[in-house]
Protein backbone atom coordinates (compact mmCIF):
# COMPACT_ATOMS: atom_id res chain seq x y z
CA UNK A 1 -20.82 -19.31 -19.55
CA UNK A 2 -23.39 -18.05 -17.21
CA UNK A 3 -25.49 -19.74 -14.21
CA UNK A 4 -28.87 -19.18 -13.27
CA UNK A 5 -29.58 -18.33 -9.72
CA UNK A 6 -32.92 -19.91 -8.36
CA UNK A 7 -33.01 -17.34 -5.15
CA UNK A 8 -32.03 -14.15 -6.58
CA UNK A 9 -33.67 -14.62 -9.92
CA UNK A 10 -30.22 -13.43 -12.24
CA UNK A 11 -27.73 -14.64 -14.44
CA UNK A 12 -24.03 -14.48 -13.72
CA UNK A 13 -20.79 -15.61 -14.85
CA UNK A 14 -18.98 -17.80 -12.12
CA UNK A 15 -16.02 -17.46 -13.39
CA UNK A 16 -16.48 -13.26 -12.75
CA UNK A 17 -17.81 -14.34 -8.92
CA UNK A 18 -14.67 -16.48 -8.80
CA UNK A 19 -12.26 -13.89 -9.75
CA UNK A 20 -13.54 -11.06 -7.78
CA UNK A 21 -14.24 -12.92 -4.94
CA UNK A 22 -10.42 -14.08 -4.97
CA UNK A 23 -8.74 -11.07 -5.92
CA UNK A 24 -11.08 -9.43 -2.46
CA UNK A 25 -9.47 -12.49 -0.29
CA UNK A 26 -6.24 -11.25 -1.52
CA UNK A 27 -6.40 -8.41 -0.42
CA UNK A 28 -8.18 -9.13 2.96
CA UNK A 29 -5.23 -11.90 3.62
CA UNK A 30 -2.57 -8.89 2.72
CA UNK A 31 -3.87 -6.20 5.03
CA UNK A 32 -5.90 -8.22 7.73
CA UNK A 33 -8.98 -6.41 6.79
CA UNK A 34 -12.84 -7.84 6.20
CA UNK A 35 -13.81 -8.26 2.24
CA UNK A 36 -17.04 -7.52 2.65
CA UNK A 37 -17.24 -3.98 1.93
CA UNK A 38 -15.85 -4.49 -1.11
CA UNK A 39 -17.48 -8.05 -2.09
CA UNK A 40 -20.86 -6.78 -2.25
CA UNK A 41 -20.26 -4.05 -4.22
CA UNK A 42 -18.56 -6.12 -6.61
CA UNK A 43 -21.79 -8.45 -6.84
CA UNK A 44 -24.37 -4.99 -7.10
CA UNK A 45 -22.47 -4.30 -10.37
CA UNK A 46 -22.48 -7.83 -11.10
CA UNK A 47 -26.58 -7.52 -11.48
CA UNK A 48 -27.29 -9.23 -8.24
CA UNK A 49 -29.76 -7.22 -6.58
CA UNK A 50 -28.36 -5.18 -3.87
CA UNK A 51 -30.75 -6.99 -1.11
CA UNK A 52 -29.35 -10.12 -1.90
CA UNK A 53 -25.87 -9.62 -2.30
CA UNK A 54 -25.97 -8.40 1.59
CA UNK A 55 -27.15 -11.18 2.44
CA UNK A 56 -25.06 -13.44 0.70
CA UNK A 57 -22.15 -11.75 1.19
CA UNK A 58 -22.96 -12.19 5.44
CA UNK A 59 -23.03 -15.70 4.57
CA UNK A 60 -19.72 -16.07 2.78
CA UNK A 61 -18.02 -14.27 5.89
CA UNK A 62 -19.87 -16.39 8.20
CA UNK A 63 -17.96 -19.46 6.36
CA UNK A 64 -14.56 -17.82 6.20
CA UNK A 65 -14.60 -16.59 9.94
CA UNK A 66 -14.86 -20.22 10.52
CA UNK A 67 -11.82 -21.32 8.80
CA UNK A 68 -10.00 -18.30 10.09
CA UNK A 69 -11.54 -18.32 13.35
CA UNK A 70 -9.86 -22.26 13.69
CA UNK A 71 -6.45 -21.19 13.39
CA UNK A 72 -7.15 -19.06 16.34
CA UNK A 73 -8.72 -21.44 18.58
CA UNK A 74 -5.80 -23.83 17.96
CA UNK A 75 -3.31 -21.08 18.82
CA UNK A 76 -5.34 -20.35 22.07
CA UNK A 77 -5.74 -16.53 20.88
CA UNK A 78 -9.01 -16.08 21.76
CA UNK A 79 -10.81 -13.26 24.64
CA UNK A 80 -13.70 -15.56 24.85
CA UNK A 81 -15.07 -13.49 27.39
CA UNK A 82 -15.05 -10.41 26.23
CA UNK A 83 -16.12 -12.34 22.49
CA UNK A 84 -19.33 -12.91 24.39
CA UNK A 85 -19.40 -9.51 25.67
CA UNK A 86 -19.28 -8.11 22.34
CA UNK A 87 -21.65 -10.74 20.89
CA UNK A 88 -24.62 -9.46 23.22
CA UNK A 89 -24.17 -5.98 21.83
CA UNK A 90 -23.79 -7.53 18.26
CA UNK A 91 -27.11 -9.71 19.13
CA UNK A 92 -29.15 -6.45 20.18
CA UNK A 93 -27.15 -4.60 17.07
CA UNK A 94 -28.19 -7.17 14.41
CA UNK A 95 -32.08 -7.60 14.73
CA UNK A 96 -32.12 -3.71 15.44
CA UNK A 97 -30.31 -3.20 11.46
CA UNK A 98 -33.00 -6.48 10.29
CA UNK A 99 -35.61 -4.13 11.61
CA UNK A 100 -34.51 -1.08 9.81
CA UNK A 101 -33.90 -3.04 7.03
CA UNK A 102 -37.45 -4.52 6.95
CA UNK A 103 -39.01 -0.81 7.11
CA UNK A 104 -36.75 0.29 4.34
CA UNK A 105 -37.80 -2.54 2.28
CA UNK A 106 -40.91 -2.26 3.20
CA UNK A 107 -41.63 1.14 1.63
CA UNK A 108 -39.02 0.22 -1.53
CA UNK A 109 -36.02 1.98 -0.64
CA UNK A 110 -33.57 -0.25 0.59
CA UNK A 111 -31.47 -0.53 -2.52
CA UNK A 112 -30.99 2.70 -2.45
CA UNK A 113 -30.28 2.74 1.71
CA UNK A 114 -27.26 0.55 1.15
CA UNK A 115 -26.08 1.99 -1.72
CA UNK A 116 -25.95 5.23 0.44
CA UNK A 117 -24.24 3.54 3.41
CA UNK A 118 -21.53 1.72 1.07
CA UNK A 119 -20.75 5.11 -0.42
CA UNK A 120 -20.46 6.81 2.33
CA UNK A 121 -18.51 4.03 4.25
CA UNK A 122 -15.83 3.64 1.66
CA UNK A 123 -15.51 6.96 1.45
CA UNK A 124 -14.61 7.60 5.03
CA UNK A 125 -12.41 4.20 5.67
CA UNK A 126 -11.02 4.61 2.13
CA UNK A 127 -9.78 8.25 3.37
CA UNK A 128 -8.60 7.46 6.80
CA UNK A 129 -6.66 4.02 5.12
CA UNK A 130 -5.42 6.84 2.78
CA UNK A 131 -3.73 9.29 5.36
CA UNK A 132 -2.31 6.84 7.40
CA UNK A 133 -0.51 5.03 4.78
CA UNK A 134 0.95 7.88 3.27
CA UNK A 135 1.71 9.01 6.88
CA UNK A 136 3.70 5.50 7.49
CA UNK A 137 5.64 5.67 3.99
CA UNK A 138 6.70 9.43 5.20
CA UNK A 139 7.72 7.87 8.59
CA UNK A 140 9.86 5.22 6.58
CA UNK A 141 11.16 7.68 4.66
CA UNK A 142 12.40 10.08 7.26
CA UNK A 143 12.90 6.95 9.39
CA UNK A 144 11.12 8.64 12.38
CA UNK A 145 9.71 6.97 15.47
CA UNK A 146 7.21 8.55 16.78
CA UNK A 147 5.88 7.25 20.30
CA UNK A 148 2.36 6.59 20.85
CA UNK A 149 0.22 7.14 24.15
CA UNK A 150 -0.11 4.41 26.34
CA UNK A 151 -2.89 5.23 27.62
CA UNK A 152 -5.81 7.49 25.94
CA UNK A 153 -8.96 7.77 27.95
CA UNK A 154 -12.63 8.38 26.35
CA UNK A 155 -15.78 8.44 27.83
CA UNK A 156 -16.62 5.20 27.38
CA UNK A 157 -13.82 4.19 29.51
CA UNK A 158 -15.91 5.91 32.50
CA UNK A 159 -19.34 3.68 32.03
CA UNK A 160 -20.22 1.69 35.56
CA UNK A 161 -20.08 -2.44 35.73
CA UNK A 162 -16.18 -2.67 35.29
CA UNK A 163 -15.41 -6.46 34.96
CA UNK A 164 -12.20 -8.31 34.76
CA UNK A 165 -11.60 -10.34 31.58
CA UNK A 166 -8.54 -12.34 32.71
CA UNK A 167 -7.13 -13.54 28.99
CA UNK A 168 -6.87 -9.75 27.85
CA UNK A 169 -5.64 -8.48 31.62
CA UNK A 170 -8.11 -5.74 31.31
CA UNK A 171 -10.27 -3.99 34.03
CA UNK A 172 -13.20 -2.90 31.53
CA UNK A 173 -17.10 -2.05 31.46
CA UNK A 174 -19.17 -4.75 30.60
CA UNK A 175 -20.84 -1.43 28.82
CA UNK A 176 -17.91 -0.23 26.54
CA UNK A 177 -17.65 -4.56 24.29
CA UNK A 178 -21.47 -4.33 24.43
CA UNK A 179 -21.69 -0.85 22.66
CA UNK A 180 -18.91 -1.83 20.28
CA UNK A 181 -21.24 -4.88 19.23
CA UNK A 182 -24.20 -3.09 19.26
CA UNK A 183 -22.48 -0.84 16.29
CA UNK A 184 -20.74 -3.75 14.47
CA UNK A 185 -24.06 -5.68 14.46
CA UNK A 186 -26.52 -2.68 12.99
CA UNK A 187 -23.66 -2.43 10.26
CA UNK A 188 -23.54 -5.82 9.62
CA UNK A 189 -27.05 -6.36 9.41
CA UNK A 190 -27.91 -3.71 6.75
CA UNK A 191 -24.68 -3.60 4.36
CA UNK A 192 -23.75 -7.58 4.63
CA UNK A 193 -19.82 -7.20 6.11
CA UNK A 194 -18.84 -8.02 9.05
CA UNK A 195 -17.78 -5.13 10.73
CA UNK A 196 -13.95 -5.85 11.09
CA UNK A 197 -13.11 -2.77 9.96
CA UNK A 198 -14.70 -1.18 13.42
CA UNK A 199 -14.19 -3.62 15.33
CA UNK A 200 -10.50 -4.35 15.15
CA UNK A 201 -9.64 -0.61 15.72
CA UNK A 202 -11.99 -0.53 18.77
CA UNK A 203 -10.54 -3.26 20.31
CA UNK A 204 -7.12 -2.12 19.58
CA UNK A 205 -7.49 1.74 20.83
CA UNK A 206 -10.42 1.71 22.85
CA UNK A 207 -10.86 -1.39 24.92
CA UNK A 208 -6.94 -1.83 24.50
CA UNK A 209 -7.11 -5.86 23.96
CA UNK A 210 -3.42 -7.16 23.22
CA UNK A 211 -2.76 -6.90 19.60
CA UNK A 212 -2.52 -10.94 19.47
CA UNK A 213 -5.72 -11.31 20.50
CA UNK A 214 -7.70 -9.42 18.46
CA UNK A 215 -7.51 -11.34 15.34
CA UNK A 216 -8.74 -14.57 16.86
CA UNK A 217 -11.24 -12.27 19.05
CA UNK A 218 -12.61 -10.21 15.79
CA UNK A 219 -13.68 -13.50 13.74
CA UNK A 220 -15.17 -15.26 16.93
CA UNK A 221 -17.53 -12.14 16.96
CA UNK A 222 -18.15 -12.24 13.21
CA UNK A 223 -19.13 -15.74 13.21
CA UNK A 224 -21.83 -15.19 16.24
CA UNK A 225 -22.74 -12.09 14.22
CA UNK A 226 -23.03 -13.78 10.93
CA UNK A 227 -25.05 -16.68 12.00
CA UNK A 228 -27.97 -14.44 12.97
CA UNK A 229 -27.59 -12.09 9.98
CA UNK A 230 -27.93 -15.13 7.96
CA UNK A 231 -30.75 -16.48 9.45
CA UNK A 232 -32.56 -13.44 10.06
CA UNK A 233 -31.81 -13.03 5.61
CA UNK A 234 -33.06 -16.01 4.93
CA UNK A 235 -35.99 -16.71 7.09
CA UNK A 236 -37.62 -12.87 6.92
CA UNK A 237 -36.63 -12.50 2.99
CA UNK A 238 -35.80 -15.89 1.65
CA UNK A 239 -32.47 -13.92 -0.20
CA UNK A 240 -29.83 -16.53 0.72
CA UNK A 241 -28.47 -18.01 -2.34
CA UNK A 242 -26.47 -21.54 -1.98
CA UNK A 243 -25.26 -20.69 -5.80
CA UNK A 244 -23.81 -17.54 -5.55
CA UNK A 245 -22.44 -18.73 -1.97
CA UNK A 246 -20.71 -21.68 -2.94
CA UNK A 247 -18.68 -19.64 -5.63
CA UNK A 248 -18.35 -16.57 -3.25
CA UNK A 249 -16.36 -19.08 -0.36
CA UNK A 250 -14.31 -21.26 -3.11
CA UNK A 251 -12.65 -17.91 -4.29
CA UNK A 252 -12.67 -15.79 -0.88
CA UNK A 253 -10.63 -18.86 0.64
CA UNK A 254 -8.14 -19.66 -2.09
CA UNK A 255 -7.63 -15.79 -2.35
CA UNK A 256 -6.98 -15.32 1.63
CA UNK A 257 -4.41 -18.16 1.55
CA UNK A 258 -2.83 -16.02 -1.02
CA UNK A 259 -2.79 -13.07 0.57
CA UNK A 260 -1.44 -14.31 3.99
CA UNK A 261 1.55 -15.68 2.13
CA UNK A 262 2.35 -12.43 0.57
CA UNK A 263 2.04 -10.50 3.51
CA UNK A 264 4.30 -12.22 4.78
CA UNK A 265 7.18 -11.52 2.20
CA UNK A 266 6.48 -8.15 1.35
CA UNK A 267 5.64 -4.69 3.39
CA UNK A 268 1.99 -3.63 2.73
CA UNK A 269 2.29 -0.20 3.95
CA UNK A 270 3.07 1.20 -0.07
CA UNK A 271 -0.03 -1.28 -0.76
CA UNK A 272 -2.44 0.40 1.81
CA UNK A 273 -2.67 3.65 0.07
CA UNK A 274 -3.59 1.71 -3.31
CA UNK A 275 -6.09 -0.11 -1.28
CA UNK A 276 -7.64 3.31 -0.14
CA UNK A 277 -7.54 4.45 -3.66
CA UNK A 278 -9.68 1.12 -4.47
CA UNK A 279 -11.96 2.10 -1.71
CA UNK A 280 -12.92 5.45 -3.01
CA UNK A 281 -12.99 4.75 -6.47
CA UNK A 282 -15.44 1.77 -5.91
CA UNK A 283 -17.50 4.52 -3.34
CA UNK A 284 -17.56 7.28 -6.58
CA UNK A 285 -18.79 4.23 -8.70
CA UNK A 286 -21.54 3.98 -6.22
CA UNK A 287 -22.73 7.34 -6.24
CA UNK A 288 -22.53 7.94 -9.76
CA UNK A 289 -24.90 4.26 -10.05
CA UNK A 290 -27.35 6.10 -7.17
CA UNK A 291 -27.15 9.51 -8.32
CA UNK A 292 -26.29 9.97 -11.97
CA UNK A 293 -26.50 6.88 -13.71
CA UNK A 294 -29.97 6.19 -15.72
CA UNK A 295 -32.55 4.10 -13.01
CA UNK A 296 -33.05 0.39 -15.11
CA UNK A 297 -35.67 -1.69 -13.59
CA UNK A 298 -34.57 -4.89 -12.95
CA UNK A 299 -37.52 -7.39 -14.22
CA UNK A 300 -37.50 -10.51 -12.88
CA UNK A 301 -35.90 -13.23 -15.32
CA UNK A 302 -39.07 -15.87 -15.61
CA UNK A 303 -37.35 -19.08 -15.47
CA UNK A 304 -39.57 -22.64 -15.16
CA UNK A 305 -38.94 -25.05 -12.75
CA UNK A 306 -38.42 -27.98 -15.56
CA UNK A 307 -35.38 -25.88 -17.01
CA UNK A 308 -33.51 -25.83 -13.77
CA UNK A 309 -30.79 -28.35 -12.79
CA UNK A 310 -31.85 -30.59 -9.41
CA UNK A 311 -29.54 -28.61 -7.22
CA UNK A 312 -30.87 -25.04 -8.01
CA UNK A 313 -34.26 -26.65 -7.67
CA UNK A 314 -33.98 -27.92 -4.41
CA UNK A 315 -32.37 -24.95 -3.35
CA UNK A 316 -35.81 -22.97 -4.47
CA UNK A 317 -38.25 -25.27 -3.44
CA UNK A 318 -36.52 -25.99 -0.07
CA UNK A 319 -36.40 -21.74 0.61
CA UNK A 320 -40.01 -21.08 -0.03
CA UNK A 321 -41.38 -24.44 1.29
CA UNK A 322 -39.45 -24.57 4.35
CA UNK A 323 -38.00 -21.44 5.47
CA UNK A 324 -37.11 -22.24 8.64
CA UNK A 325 -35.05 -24.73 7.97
CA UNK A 326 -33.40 -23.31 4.48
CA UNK A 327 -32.07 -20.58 7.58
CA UNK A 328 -30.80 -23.23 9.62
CA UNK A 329 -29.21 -24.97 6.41
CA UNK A 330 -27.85 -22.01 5.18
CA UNK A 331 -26.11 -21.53 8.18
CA UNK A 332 -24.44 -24.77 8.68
CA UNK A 333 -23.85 -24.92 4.51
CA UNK A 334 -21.60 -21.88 5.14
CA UNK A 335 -19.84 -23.97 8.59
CA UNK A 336 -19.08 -26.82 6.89
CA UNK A 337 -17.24 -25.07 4.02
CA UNK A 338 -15.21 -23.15 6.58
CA UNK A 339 -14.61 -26.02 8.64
CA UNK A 340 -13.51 -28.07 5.63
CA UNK A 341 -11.42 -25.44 3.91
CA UNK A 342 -9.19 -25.18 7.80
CA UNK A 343 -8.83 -28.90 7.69
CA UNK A 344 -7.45 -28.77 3.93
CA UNK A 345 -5.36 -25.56 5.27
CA UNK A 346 -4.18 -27.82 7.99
CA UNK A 347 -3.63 -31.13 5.93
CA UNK A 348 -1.50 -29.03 3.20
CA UNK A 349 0.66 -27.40 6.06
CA UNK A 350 1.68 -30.67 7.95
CA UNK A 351 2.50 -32.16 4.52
CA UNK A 352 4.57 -29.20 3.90
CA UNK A 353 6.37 -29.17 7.12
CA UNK A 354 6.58 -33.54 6.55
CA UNK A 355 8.62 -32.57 2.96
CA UNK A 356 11.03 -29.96 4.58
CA UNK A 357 12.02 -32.21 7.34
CA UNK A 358 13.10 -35.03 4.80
CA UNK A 359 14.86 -32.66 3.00
């Protein structure tokens, strides 16, 4: 079975986005890292043109930063100050990638941009995950403990306008959150993820947040980050597919859940290093699609309006009539299901704890 999608003009088998989608929630829920750079590869060989599977894929994290962001907010482990600090950087980041992006599209290239920056991004995380795991399984081999320095100094820990940010005890430049975003938000902006995988480490070993507050922290910057990716998607290029996003949160969700509850019973350190071996496998698949692999045109699949069913018709007449507002929709679509997938979360875990307490 196969569904037609109005925006991005392809066939594809939800039951494949499903799958994928949940299997890359698994594994984000398992090892606390961001889908995305795997999700939209997935989708490119899929058939969904690489343009819009960024952009979709920004909106499916802006939805499940939501739900995960909730948990956070109800625990009270959020840096909303230095969030915000981050967020201007991401802000400045974000159109600065849209711009880039526009240019590169402009002059036909930008499929083969991002297929350039996925390659050479997995291949660099997927080799750093790589080393460290295997470093951590020969740690828990030899049972060593190895003690790490407290404090490491760079020179971004010497930029002027230090500021206090109370929640995190830290003495910081207002300079050294707004840099970070500015990095996260040009990544985010041109390959559709949403930059956890730099952001998390940078808040960890350079600004040196508490390691409880970066989770919460992280998502709130996604979120801010993923709202204007979105829009900016949507509005500029009219690439934001309700479709392909409605399948893309259903299994991202159901596969996070999933993955929490696993890393909670096993140790994930054995699983890293297969996860880094996923990483640069999918990065060779890349390059051998850019570099080797026989160029197919994609035509565009000429579908009339009377054949479509009412939803993927309103989704195509509402994006080119009203593009403005499609953004806007787009955005709060992807809220809603992220809102409503915490409150489910929520609902299922009170009943849970209301059954073990009669027992």
């Amino acid at each position: 079975m196969e569904v037609f999608l109005p925006i991005a003009q392809v066939f594809v088998n939800p039951i494949e986005i499903l799958m994928l989608s949940a299997i890359v929630g698994v594994l984000s829920g398992l090892f606390g890292v961001g889908g995305g750079f795997l999700m939209t590869p997935f989708l490119i060989f899929l058939g969904v043109p690489p343009a819009y599977a960024v952009a979709n894929e920004a909106n499916n994290i802006l939805a499940t930063s939501v739900s995960g962001s909730t948990t956070h907010y109800l625990k009270n482990t959020l840096d909303y100050k230095m969030g915000f600090m981050i967020v201007i950087g991401g802000t400045i980041g974000t159109l600065l990638g849209i711009y880039t992006f526009t240019y590169f599209k402009g002059i036909g290239k930008i499929d083969t941009v991002i297929s350039l920056a996925y390659m050479y991004i997995l291949a660099i995380i997927g080799t750093l995950m790589l080393v460290e795991s295997l470093g951590e399984i020969d740690k828990a081999k030899k049972n060593l403990m190895i003690k790490k320095k407290l404090h490491v100094h760079y020179w971004i820990h010497g930029l002027p306008f230090r500021m206090r940010f109370p929640k995190s005890k830290l003495y910081e430049s207002a300079f050294t959150p707004i840099i970070i975003g500015l990095i996260v938000g040009f990544i985010a902006a041109i390959m559709g993820i949403g930059g956890a995988f730099i952001l998390v480490p940078a808040m960890i070993y350079i600004i040196k947040m508490p390691t409880k507050l970066v989770p919460g922290t992280s998502l709130f910057v996604t979120i801010f980050v993923s709202v204007i990716v979105t829009f900016l998607h949507s509005f500029n290029y009219g690439s934001i597919d309700l479709m392909l996003v409605l399948m893309l949160v259903v299994g991202s969700i159901i596969g996070v859940q999933i993955g929490q509850k696993l890393g909670e019973k096993i140790d994930s350190s054995g699983l890293k290093a297969l996860l880094a071996v996923l990483l640069l496998l999918v990065g060779i698949a890349i390059a051998y699609e850019t570099f080797f692999a026989e160029q197919i045109q994609n035509q565009l699949i000429q579908v009339s309006n009377s054949d479509l069913n009412f939803f993927s018709l309103f989704i195509l007449e509402f994006s080119r009539d009203m593009p403005f507002f499609y953004g806007l929709f787009s955005i709060m679509f992807a809220v809603l299901l992220g809102v409503g997938a915490a409150l489910i979360r929520r609902v299922i875990s009170n009943f849970k704890k209301k059954m073990l307490l009669k027992s």
